[in-house]
N, C-alpha and C. Protein backbone atom coordinates (compact mmCIF):
# COMPACT_ATOMS: atom_id res chain seq x y z
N UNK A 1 0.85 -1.17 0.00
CA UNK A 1 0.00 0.00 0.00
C UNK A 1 0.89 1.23 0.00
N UNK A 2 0.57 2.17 -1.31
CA UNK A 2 1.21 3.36 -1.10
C UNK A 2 0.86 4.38 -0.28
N UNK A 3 2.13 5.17 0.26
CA UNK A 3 1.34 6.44 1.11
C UNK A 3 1.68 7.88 0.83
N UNK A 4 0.76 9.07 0.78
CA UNK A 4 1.48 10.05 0.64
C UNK A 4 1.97 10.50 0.80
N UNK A 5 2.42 10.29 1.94
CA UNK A 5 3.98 10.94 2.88
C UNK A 5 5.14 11.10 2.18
N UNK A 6 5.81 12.46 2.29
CA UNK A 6 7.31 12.61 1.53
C UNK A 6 8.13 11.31 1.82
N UNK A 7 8.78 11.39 1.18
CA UNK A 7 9.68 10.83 1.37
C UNK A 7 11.13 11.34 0.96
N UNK A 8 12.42 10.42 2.32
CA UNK A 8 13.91 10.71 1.72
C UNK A 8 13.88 9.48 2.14
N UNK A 9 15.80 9.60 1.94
CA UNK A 9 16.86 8.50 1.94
C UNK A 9 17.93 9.03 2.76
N UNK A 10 17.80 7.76 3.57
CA UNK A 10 18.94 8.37 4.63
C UNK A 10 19.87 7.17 4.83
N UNK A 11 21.26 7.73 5.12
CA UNK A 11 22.57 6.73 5.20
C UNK A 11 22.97 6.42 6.39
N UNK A 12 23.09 5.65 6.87
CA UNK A 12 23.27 5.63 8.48
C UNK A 12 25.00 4.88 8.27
N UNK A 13 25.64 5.26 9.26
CA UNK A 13 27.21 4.15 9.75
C UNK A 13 26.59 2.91 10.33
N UNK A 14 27.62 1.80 9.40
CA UNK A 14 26.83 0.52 10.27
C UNK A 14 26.60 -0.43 11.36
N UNK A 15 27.27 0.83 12.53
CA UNK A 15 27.25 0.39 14.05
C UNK A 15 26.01 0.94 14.28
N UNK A 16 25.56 2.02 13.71
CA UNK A 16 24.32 2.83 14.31
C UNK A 16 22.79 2.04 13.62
N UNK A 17 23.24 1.79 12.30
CA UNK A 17 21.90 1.02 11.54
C UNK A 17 22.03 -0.34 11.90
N UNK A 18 22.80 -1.06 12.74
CA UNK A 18 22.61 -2.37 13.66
C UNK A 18 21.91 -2.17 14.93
N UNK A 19 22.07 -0.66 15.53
CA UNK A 19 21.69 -0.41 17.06
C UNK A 19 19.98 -0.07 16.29
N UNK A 20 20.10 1.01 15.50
CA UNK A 20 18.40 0.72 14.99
C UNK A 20 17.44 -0.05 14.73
N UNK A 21 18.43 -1.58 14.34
CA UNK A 21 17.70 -2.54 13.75
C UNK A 21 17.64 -3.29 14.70
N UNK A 22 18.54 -3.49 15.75
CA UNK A 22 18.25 -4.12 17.25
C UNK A 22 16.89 -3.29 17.89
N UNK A 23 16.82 -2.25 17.78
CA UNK A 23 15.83 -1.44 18.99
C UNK A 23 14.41 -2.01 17.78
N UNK A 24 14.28 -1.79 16.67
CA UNK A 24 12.86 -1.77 15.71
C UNK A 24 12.59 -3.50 15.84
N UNK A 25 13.81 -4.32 15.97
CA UNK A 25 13.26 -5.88 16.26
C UNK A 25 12.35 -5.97 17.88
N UNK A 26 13.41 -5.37 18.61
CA UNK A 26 13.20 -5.36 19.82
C UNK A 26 11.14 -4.89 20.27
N UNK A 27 11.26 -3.65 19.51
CA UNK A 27 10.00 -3.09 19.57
C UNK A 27 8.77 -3.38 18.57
N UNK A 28 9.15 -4.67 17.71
CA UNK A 28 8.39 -4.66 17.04
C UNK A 28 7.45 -3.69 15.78
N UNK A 29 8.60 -3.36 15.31
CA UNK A 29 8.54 -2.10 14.57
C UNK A 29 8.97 -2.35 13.20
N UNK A 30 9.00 -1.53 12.01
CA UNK A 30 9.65 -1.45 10.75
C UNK A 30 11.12 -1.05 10.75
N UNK A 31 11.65 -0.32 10.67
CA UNK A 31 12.89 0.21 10.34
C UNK A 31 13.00 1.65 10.13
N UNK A 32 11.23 2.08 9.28
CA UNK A 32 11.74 3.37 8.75
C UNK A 32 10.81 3.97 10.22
N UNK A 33 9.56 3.21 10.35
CA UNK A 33 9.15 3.29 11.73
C UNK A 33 9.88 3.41 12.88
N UNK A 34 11.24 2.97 13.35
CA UNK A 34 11.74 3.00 14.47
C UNK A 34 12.70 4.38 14.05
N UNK A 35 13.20 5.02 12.89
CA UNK A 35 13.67 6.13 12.53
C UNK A 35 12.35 6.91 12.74
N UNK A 36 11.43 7.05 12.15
CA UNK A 36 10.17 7.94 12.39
C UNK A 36 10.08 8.05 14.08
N UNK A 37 10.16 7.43 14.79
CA UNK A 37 10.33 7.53 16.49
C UNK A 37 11.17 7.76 17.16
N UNK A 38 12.44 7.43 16.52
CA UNK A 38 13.57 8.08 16.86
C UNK A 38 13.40 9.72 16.63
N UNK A 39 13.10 10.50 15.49
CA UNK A 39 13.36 11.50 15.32
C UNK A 39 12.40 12.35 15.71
N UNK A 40 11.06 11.54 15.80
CA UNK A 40 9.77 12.42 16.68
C UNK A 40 10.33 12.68 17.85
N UNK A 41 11.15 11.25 18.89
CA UNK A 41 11.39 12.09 20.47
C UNK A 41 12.36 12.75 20.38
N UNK A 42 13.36 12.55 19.36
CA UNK A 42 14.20 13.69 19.60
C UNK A 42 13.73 15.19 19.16
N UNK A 43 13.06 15.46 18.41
CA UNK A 43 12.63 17.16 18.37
C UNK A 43 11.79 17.14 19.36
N UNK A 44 10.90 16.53 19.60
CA UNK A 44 10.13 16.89 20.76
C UNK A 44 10.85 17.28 22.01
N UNK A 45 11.70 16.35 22.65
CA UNK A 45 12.79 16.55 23.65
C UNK A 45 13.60 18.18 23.42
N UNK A 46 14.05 18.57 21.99
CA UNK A 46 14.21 19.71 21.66
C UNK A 46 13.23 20.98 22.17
N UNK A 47 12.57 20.51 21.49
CA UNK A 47 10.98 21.35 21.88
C UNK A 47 10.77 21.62 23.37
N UNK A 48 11.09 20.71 24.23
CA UNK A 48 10.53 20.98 25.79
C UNK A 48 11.71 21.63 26.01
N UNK A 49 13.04 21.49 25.56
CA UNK A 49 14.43 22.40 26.12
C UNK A 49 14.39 23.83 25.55
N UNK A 50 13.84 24.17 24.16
CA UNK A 50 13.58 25.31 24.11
C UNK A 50 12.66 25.95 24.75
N UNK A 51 11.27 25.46 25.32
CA UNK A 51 10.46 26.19 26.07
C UNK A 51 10.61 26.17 27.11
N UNK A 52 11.85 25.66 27.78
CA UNK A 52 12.38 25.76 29.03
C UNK A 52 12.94 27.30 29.25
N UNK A 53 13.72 27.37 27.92
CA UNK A 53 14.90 28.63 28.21
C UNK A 53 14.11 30.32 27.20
N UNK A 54 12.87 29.93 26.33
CA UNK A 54 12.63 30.76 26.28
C UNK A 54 11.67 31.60 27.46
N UNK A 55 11.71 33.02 27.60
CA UNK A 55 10.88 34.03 28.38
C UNK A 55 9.90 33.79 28.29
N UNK A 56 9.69 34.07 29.05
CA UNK A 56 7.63 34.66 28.99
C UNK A 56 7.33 35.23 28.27
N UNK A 57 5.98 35.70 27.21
CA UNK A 57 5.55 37.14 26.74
C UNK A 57 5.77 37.93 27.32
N UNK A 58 5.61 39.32 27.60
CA UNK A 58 6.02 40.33 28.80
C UNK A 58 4.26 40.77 28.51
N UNK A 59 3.97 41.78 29.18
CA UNK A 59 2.56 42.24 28.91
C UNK A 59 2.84 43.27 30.02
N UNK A 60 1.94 44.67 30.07
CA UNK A 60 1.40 45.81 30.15
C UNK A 60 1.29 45.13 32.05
N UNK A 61 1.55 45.82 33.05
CA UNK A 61 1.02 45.34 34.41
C UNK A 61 0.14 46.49 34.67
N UNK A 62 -0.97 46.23 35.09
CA UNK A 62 -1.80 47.25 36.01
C UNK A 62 -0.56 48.20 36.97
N UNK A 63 -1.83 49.09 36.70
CA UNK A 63 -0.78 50.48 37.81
C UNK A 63 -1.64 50.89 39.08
N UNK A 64 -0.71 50.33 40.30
CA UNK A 64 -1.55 49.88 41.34
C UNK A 64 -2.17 51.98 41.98
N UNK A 65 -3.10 51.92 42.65
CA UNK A 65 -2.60 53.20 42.88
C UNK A 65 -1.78 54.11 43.48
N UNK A 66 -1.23 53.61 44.25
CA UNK A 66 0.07 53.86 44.64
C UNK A 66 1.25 53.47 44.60
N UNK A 67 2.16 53.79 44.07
CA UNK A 67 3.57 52.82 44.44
C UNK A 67 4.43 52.89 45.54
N UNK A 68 4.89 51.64 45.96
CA UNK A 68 5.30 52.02 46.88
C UNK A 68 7.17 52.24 46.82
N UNK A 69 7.57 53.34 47.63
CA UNK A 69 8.77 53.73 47.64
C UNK A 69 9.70 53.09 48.53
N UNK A 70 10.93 52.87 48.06
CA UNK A 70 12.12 51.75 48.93
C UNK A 70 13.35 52.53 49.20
N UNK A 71 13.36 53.33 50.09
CA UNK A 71 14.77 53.44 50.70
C UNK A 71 15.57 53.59 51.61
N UNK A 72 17.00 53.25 50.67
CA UNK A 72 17.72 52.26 52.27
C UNK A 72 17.92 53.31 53.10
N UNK A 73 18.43 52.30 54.09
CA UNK A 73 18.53 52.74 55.57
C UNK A 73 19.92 54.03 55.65
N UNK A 74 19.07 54.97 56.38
CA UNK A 74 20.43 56.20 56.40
C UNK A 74 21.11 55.49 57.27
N UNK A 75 22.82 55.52 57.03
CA UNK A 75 23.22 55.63 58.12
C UNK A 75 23.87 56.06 59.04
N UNK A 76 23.88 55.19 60.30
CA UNK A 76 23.98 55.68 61.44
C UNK A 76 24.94 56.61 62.10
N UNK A 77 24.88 57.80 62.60
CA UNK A 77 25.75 58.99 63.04
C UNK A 77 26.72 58.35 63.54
N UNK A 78 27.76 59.04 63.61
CA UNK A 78 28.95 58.20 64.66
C UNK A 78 29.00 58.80 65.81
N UNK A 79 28.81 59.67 66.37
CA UNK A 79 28.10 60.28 67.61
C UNK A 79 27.49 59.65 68.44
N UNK A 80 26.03 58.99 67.80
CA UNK A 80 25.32 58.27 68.66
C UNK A 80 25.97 57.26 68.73
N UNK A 81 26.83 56.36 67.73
CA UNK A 81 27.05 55.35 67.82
C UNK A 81 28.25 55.11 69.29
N UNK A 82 29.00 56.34 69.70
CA UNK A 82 29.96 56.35 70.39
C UNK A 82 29.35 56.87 71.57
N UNK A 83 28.21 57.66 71.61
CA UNK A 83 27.04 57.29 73.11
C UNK A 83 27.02 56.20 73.59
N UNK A 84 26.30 55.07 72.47
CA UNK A 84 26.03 54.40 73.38
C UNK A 84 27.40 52.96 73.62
N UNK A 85 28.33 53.42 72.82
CA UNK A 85 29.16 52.55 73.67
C UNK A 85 29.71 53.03 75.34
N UNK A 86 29.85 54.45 75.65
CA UNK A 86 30.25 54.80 76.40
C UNK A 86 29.14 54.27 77.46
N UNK A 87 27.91 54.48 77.06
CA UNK A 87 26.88 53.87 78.21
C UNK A 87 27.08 52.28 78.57
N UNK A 88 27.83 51.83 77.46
CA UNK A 88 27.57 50.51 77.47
C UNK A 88 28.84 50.00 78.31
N UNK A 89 29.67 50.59 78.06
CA UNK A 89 31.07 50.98 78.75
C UNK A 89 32.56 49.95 78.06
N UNK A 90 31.84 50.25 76.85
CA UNK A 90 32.87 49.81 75.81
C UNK A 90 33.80 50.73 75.21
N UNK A 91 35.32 50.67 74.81
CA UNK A 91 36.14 51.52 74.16
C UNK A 91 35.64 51.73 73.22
N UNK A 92 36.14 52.19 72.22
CA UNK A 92 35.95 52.45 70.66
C UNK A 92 37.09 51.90 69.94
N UNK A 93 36.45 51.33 69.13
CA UNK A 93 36.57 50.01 68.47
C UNK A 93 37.46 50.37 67.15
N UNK A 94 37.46 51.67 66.56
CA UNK A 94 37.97 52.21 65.32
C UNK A 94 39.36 52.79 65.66
């Protein structure tokens, strides 16, 4: 029975077209069938590694009504800081 499916021709090395023809016996398969499955999981496997590493879409975020503002901590005088060692009755350390 003919089918319409393209077709090629492909050359394999003949350690690799023995390991094919072991796995298509093994699985009960054709030959061009166990190549047709071979090369479906491998792009597919492709396929899940690229949608691993591509981004997200980005999209527009709502604008909350306020934003809120972040900043750091002033710091600390050296004055006070040498208060309260004296209360504490520590030297100074610098």
């Amino acid at each position: 029975m003919t089918s319409k499916l393209k077709r090629i021709q492909v050359t394999f090395p003949n350690d690799l077209f023995a390991l094919i023809e072991e796995d298509s016996d093994r699985e009960c398969r054709s030959l061009s069938s166990q190549v047709v499955w071979i090369m479906d999981r491998y792009y597919s496997d492709r396929k899940r590694q690229a949608d691993l590493f591509t981004s997200p879409r980005l999209r527009v975020a709502s604008k909350p009504d306020q934003t809120p503002v972040y900043r750091m901590e002033e710091e600390p005088v050296v004055e006070a800081q040498e208060n309260i060692r004296r209360q504490l009755g520590q030297e100074k350390t610098r």
